[in-house]
Protein backbone atom coordinates (compact mmCIF):
# COMPACT_ATOMS: atom_id res chain seq x y z
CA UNK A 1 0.00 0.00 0.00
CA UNK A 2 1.28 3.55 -1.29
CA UNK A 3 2.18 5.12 2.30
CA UNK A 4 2.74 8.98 2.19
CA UNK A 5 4.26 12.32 4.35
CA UNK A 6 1.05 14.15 4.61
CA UNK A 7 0.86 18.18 6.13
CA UNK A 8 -2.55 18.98 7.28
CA UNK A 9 -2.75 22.77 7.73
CA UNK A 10 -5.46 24.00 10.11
CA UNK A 11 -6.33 27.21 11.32
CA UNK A 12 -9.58 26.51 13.37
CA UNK A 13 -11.93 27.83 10.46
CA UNK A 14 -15.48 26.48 8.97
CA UNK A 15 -12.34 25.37 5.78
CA UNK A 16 -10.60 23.26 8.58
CA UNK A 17 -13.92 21.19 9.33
CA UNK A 18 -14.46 20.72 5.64
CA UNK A 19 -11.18 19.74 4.63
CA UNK A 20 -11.51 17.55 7.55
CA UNK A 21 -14.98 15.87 6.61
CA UNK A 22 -13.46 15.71 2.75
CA UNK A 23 -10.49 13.13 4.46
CA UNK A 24 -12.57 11.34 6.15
CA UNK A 25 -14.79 10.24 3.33
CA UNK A 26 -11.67 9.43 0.96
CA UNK A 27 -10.51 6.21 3.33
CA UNK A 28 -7.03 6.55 0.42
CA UNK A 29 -6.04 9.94 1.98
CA UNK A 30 -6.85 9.54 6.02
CA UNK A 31 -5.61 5.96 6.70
CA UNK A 32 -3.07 4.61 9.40
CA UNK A 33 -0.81 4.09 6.38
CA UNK A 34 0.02 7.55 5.86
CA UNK A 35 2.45 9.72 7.92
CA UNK A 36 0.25 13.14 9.06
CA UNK A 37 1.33 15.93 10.26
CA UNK A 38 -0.68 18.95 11.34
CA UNK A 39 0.87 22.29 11.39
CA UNK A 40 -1.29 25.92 12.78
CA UNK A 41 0.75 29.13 12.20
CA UNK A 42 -0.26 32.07 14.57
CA UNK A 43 0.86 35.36 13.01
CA UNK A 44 3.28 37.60 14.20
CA UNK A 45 2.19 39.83 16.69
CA UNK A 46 2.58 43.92 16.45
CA UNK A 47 5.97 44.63 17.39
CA UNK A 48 4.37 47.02 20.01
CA UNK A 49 1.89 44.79 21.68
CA UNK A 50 5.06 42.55 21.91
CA UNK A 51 7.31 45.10 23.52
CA UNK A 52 4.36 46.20 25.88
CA UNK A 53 3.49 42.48 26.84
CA UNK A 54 6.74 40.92 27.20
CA UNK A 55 8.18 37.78 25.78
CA UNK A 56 6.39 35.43 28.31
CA UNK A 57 3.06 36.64 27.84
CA UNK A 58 3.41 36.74 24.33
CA UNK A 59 4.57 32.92 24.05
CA UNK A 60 1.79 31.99 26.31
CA UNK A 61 -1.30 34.12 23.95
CA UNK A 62 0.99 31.88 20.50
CA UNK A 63 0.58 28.33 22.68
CA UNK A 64 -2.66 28.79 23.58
CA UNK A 65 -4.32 30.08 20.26
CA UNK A 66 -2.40 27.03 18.88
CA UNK A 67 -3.86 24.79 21.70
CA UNK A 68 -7.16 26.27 20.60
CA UNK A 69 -6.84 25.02 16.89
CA UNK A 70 -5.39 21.74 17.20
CA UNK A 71 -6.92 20.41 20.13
CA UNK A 72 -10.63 19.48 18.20
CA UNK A 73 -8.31 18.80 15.30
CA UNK A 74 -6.42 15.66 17.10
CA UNK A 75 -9.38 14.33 19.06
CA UNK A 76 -11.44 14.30 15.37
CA UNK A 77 -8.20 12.38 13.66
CA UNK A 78 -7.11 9.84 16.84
CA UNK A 79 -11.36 8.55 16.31
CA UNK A 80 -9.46 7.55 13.20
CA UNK A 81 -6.92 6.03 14.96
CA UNK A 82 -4.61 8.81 13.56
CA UNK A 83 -2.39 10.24 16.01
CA UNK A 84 -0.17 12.92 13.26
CA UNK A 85 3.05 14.85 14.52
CA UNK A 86 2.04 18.70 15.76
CA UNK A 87 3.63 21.63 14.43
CA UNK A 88 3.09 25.16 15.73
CA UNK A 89 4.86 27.96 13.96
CA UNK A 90 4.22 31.89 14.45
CA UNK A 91 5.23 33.78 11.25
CA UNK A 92 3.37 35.06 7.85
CA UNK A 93 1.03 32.45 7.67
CA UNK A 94 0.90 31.72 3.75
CA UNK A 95 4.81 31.70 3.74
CA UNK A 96 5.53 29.74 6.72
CA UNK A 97 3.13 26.71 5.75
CA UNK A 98 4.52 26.58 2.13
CA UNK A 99 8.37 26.40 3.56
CA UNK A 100 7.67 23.52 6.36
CA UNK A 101 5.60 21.72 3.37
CA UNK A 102 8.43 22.42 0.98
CA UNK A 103 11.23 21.63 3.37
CA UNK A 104 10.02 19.11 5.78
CA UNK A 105 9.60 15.72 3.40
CA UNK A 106 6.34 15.97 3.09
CA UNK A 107 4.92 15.09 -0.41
CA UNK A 108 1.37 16.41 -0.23
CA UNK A 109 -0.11 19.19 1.84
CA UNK A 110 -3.77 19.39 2.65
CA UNK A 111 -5.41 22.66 3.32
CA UNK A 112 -8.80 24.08 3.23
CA UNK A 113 -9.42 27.09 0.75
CA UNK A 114 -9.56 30.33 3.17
CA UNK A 115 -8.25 30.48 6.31
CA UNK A 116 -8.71 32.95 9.17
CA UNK A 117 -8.23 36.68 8.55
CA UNK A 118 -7.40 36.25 4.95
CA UNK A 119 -9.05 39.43 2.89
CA UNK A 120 -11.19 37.10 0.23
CA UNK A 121 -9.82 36.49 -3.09
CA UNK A 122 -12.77 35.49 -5.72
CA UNK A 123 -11.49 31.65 -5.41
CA UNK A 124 -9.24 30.97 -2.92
CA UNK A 125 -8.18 33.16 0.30
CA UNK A 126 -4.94 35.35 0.31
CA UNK A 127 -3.24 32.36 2.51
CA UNK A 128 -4.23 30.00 0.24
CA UNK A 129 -2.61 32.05 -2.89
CA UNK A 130 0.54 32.55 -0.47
CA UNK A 131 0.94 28.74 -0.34
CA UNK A 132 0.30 27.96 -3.70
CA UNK A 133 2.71 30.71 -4.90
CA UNK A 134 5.77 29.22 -2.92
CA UNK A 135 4.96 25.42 -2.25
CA UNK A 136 6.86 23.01 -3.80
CA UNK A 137 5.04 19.91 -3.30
CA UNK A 138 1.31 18.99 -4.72
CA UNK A 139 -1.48 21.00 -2.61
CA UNK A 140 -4.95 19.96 -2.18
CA UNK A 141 -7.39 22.38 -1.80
CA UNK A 142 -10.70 21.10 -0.24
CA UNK A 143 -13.57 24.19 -0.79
């Protein structure tokens, strides 16, 4: 059986739960054959409410909104009896999923089509474009 490096990227939108629902009814994508990971990028905060929060308080707000996303995200998969790697990056969203996609061994990334805070393109959100426009490995889209 073809076993493969899969990125899941979530962000805790209505897109997560459908790209979500979309693996779960194709058994050849979400299967204990594959390898998952599931990455959630908080972006960066203002350098100012940085400087006037402080570096702990600041790392607490990044692991929490993280916690947030990929909490529901891992109990829905391990009913699957998929338990994937977690990955929690803070950076330009777009950008940062494309280069852990491109550079971590992964050969497909899985991502619904807007995300969180991105200004609506006609098709696919601003993230979406960000990834497409620097990934080099196959993307699926789920809309």
């Amino acid at each position: 059986e073809l076993s493969m490096n899969i990125l899941l990227a979530v962000d805790g939108s209505a897109y997560t739960k459908k790209m979500l629902a979309y693996l779960m009814a194709h058994e050849e994508l979400l299967g204990t054959q594959h390898h998952y990971s599931v990455i959630t990028v908080q972006p960066t905060l203002p350098a100012r409410a940085r400087a006037a929060l402080g570096k702990s308080v600041v790392e607490k707000y990044y692991a929490e909104e993280a916690e947030k996303i990929l909490s529901p995200v891992l109990k829905y998969l391990a009913r699957k009896g998929v338990q994937p790697e977690r990955i929690t990056k803070v950076g330009p969203v777009g950008e940062t999923i494309a280069k852990v996609a491109s550079e971590g061994g992964f050969e497909l990334l899985v991502m619904g089509s807007h995300g969180h805070g991105a200004i609506a393109t006609l098709i696919v959100g601003s993230v979406t474009m960000q990834v497409l426009a620097r990934c080099t490995v196959p993307v699926l889209i789920v809309r």
